[in-house]
C-alpha atoms as a PDB file:
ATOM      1  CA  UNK A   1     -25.360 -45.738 -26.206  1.00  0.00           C
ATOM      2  CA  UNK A   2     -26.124 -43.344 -23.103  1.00  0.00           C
ATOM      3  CA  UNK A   3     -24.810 -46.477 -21.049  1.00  0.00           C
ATOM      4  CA  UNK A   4     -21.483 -46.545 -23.241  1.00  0.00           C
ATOM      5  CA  UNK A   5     -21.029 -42.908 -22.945  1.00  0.00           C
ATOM      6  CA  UNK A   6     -21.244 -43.192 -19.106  1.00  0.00           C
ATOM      7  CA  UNK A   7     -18.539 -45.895 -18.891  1.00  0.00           C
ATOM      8  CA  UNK A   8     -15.917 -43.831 -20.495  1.00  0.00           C
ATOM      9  CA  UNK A   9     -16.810 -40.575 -18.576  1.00  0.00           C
ATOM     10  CA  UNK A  10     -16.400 -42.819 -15.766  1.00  0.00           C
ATOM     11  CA  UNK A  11     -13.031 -44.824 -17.042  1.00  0.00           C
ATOM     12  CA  UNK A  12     -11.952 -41.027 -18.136  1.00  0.00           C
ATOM     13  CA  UNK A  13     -12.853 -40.044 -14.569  1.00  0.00           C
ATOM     14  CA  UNK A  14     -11.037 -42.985 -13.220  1.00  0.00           C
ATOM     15  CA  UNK A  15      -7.952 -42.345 -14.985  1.00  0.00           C
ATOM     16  CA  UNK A  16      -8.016 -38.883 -13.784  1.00  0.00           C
ATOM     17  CA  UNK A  17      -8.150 -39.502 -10.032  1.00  0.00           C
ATOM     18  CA  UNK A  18      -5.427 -42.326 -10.674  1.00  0.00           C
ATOM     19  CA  UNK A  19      -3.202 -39.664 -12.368  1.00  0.00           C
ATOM     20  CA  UNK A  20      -4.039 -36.937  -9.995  1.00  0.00           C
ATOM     21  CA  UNK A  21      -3.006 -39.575  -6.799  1.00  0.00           C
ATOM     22  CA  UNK A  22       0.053 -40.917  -8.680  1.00  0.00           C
ATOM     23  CA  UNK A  23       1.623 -36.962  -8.357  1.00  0.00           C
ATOM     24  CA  UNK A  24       0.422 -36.124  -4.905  1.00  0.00           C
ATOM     25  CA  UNK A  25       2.570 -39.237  -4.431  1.00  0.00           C
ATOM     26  CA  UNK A  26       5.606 -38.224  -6.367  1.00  0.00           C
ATOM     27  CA  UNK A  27       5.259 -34.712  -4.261  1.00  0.00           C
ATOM     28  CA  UNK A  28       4.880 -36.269  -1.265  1.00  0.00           C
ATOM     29  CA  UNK A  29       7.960 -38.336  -1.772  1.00  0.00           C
ATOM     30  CA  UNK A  30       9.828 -35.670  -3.038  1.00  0.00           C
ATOM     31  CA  UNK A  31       8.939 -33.423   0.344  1.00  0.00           C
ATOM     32  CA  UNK A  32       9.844 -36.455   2.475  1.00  0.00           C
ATOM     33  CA  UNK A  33      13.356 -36.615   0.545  1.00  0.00           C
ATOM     34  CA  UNK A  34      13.898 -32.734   0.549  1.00  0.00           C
ATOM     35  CA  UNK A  35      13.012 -32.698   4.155  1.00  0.00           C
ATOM     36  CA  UNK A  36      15.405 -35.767   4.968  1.00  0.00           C
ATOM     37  CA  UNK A  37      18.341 -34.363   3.285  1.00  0.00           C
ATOM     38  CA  UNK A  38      17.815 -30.946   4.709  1.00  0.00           C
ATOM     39  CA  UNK A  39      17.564 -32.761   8.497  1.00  0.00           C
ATOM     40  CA  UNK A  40      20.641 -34.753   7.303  1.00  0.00           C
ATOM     41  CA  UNK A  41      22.298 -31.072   6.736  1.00  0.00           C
ATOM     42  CA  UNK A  42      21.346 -29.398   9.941  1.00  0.00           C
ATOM     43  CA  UNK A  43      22.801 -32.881  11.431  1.00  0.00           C
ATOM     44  CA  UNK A  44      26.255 -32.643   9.841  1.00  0.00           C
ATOM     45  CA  UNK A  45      26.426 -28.828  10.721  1.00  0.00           C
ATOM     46  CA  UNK A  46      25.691 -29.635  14.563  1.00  0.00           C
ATOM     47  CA  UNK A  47      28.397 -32.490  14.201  1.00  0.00           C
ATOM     48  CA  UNK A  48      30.838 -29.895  12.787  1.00  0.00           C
ATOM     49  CA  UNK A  49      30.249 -27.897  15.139  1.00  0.00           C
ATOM     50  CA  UNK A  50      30.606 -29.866  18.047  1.00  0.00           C
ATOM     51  CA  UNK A  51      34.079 -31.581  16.902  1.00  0.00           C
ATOM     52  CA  UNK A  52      35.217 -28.167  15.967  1.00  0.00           C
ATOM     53  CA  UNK A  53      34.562 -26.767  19.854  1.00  0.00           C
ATOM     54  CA  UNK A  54      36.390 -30.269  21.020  1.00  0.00           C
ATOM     55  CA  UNK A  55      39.629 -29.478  19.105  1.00  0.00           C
ATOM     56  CA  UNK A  56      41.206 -26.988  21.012  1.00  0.00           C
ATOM     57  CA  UNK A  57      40.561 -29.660  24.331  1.00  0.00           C
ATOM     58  CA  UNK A  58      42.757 -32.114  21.489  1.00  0.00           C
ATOM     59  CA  UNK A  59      45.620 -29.316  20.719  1.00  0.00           C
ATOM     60  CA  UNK A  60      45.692 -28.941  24.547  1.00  0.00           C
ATOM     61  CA  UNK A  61      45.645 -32.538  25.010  1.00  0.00           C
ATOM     62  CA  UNK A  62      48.918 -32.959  22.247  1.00  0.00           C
ATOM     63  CA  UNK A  63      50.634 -30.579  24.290  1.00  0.00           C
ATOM     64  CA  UNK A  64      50.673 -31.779  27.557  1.00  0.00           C
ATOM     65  CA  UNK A  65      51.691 -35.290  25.827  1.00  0.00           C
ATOM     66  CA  UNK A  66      54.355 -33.371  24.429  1.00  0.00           C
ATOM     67  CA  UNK A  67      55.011 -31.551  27.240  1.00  0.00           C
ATOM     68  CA  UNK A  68      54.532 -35.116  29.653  1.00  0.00           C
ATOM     69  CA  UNK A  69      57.729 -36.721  27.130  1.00  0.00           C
ATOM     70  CA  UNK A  70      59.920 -33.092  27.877  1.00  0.00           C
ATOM     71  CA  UNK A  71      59.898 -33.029  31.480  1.00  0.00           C
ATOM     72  CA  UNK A  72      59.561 -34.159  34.627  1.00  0.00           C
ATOM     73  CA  UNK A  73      57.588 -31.422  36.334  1.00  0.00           C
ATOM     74  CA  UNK A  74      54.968 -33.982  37.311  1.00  0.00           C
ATOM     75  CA  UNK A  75      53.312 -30.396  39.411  1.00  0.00           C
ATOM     76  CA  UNK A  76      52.701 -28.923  36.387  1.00  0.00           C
ATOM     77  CA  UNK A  77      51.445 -31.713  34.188  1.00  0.00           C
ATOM     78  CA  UNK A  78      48.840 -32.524  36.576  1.00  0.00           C
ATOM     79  CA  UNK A  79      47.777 -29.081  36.490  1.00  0.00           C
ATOM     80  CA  UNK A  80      47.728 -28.577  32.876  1.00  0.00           C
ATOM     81  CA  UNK A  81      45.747 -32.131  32.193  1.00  0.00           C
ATOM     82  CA  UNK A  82      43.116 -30.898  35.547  1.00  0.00           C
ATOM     83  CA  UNK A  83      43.233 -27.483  32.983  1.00  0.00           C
ATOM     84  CA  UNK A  84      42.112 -29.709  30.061  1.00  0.00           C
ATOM     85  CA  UNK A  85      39.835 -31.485  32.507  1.00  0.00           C
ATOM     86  CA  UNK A  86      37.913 -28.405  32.847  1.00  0.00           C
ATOM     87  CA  UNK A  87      38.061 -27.154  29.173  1.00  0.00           C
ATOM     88  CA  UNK A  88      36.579 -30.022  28.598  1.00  0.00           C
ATOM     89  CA  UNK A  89      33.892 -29.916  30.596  1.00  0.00           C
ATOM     90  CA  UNK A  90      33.359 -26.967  29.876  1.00  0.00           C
ATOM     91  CA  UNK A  91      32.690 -27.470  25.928  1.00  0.00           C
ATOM     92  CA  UNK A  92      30.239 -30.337  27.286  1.00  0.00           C
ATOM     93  CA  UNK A  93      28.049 -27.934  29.059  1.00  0.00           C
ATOM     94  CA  UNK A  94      28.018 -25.606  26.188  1.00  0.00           C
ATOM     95  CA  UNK A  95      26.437 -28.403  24.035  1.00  0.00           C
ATOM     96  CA  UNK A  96      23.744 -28.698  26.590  1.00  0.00           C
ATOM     97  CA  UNK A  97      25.688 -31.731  28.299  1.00  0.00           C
ATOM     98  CA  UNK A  98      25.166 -31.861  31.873  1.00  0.00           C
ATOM     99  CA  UNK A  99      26.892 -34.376  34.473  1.00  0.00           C
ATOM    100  CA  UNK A 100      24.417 -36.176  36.634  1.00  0.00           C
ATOM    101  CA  UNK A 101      25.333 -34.972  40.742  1.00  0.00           C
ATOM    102  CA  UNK A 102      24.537 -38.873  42.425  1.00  0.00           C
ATOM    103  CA  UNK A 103      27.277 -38.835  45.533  1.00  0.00           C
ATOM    104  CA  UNK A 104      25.563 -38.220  49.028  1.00  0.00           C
ATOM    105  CA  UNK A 105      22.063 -38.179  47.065  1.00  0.00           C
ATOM    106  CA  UNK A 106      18.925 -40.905  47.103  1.00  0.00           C
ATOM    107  CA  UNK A 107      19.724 -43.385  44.659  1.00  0.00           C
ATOM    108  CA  UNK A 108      17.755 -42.653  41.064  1.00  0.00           C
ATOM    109  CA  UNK A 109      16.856 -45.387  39.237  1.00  0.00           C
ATOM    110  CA  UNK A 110      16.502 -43.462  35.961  1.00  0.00           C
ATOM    111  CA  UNK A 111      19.575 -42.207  36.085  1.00  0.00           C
ATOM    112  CA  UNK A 112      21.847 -44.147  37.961  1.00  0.00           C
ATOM    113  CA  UNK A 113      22.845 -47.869  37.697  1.00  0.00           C
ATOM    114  CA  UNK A 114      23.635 -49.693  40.777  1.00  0.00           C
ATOM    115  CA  UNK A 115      26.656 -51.495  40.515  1.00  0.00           C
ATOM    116  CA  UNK A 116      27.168 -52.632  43.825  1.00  0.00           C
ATOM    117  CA  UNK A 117      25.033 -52.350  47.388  1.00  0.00           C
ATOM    118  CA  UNK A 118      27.021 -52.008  50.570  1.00  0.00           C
ATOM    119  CA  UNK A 119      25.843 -52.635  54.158  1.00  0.00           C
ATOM    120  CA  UNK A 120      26.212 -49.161  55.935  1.00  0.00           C
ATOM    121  CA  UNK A 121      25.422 -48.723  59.342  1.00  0.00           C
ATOM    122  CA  UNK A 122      23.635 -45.519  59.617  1.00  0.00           C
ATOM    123  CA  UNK A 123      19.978 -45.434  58.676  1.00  0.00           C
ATOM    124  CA  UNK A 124      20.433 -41.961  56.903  1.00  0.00           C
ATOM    125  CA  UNK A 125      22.142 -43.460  54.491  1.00  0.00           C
ATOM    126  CA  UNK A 126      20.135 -46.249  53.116  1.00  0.00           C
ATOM    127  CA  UNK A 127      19.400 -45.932  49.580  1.00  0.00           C
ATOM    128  CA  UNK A 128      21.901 -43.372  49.545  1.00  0.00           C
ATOM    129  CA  UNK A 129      24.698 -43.455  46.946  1.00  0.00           C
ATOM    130  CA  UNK A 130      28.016 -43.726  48.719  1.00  0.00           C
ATOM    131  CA  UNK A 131      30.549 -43.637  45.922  1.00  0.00           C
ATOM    132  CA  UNK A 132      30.265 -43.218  41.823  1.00  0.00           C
ATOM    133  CA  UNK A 133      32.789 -45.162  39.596  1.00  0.00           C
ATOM    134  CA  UNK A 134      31.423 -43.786  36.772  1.00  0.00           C
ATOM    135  CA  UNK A 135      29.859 -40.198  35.512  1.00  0.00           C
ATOM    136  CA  UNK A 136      26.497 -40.410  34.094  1.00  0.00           C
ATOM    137  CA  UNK A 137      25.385 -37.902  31.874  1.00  0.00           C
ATOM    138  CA  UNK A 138      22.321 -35.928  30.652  1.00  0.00           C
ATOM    139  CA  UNK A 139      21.395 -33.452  27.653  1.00  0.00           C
ATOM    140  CA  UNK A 140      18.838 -31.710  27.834  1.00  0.00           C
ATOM    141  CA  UNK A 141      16.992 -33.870  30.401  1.00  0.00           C
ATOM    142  CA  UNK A 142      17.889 -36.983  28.134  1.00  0.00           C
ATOM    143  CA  UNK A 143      19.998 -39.412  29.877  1.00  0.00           C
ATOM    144  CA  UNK A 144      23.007 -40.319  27.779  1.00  0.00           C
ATOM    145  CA  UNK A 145      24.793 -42.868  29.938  1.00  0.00           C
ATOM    146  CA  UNK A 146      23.624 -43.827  34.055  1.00  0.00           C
ATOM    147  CA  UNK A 147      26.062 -42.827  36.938  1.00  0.00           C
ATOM    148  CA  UNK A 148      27.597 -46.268  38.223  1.00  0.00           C
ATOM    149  CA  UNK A 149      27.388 -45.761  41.552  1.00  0.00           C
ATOM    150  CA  UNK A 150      27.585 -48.116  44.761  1.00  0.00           C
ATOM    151  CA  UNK A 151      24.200 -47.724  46.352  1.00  0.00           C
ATOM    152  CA  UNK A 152      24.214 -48.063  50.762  1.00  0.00           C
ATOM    153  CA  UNK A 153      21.568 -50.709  52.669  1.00  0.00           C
ATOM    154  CA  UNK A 154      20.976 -50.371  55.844  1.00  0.00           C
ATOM    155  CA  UNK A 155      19.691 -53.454  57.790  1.00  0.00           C
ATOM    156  CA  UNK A 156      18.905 -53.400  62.067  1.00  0.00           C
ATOM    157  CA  UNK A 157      21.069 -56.252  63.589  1.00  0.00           C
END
């Protein structure tokens, strides 16, 4: 009888725990679903806010399209698109964007992609780069895209 008595305490028991570790799961999934949609939330917000400081580079853009099909004041069009240029750029550095300085510097590896290597003939500027043909870009110390640049080699003849 005792030995009955101590199976169901312990079945009882059992039961228990299982219950008890079936809703720490349910909470635990529930916290991992409340804390993905609230990450998904602060994500959209960001996004909206981003596109929304990129529109007025857009309206500026529209206008100088506008602007580029009304005249032929080729002075002034380049001006207002190098205007935009720097709006632009601008908007990127206020989201933490930074463009990645490689021309005249030691080539960087880890943040520069080597597109081409030209024979130079001064030994200053060996692993130097000696011309980007494309911007690389940073935020926040996180490269986004490498610099192509054309990387100099200098070799004694």
């Amino acid at each position: 009888e005792q030995l009955k008595n101590q199976a169901e305490e312990s079945e009882r028991k059992l039961k228990e725990y299982i219950a008890a570790y079936k809703q720490k799961m349910a909470e635990n999934d529930d916290f991992r679903k409340r804390m993905e949609a609230s990450y998904q939330k602060r994500a959209d917000v960001a996004n909206a806010e981003f596109i929304l400081n990129l529109l007025p580079v857009v309206d500026n853009l529209n206008r100088a399209v506008f602007a580029a099909e009304n005249s032929r004041d080729f002075e002034s069009l380049f001006q207002g698109i190098k205007m935009i240029q720097v709006s632009f750029i601008n908007q990127l550095k206020n989201c933490g964007v930074e463009k990645i300085d490689a021309p005249g510097k030691a080539f960087n590896p880890s943040d520069e992609e080597a597109v081409e290597v030209v024979e130079v003939d001064e030994r200053e500027k060996d692993n130097i780069v000696i011309e980007e043909l494309e911007c690389g870009y940073k935020i926040k110390e996180k490269l986004l895209r490498p610099a192509k640049v054309k990387v100099g080699r200098y070799s004694e003849k």
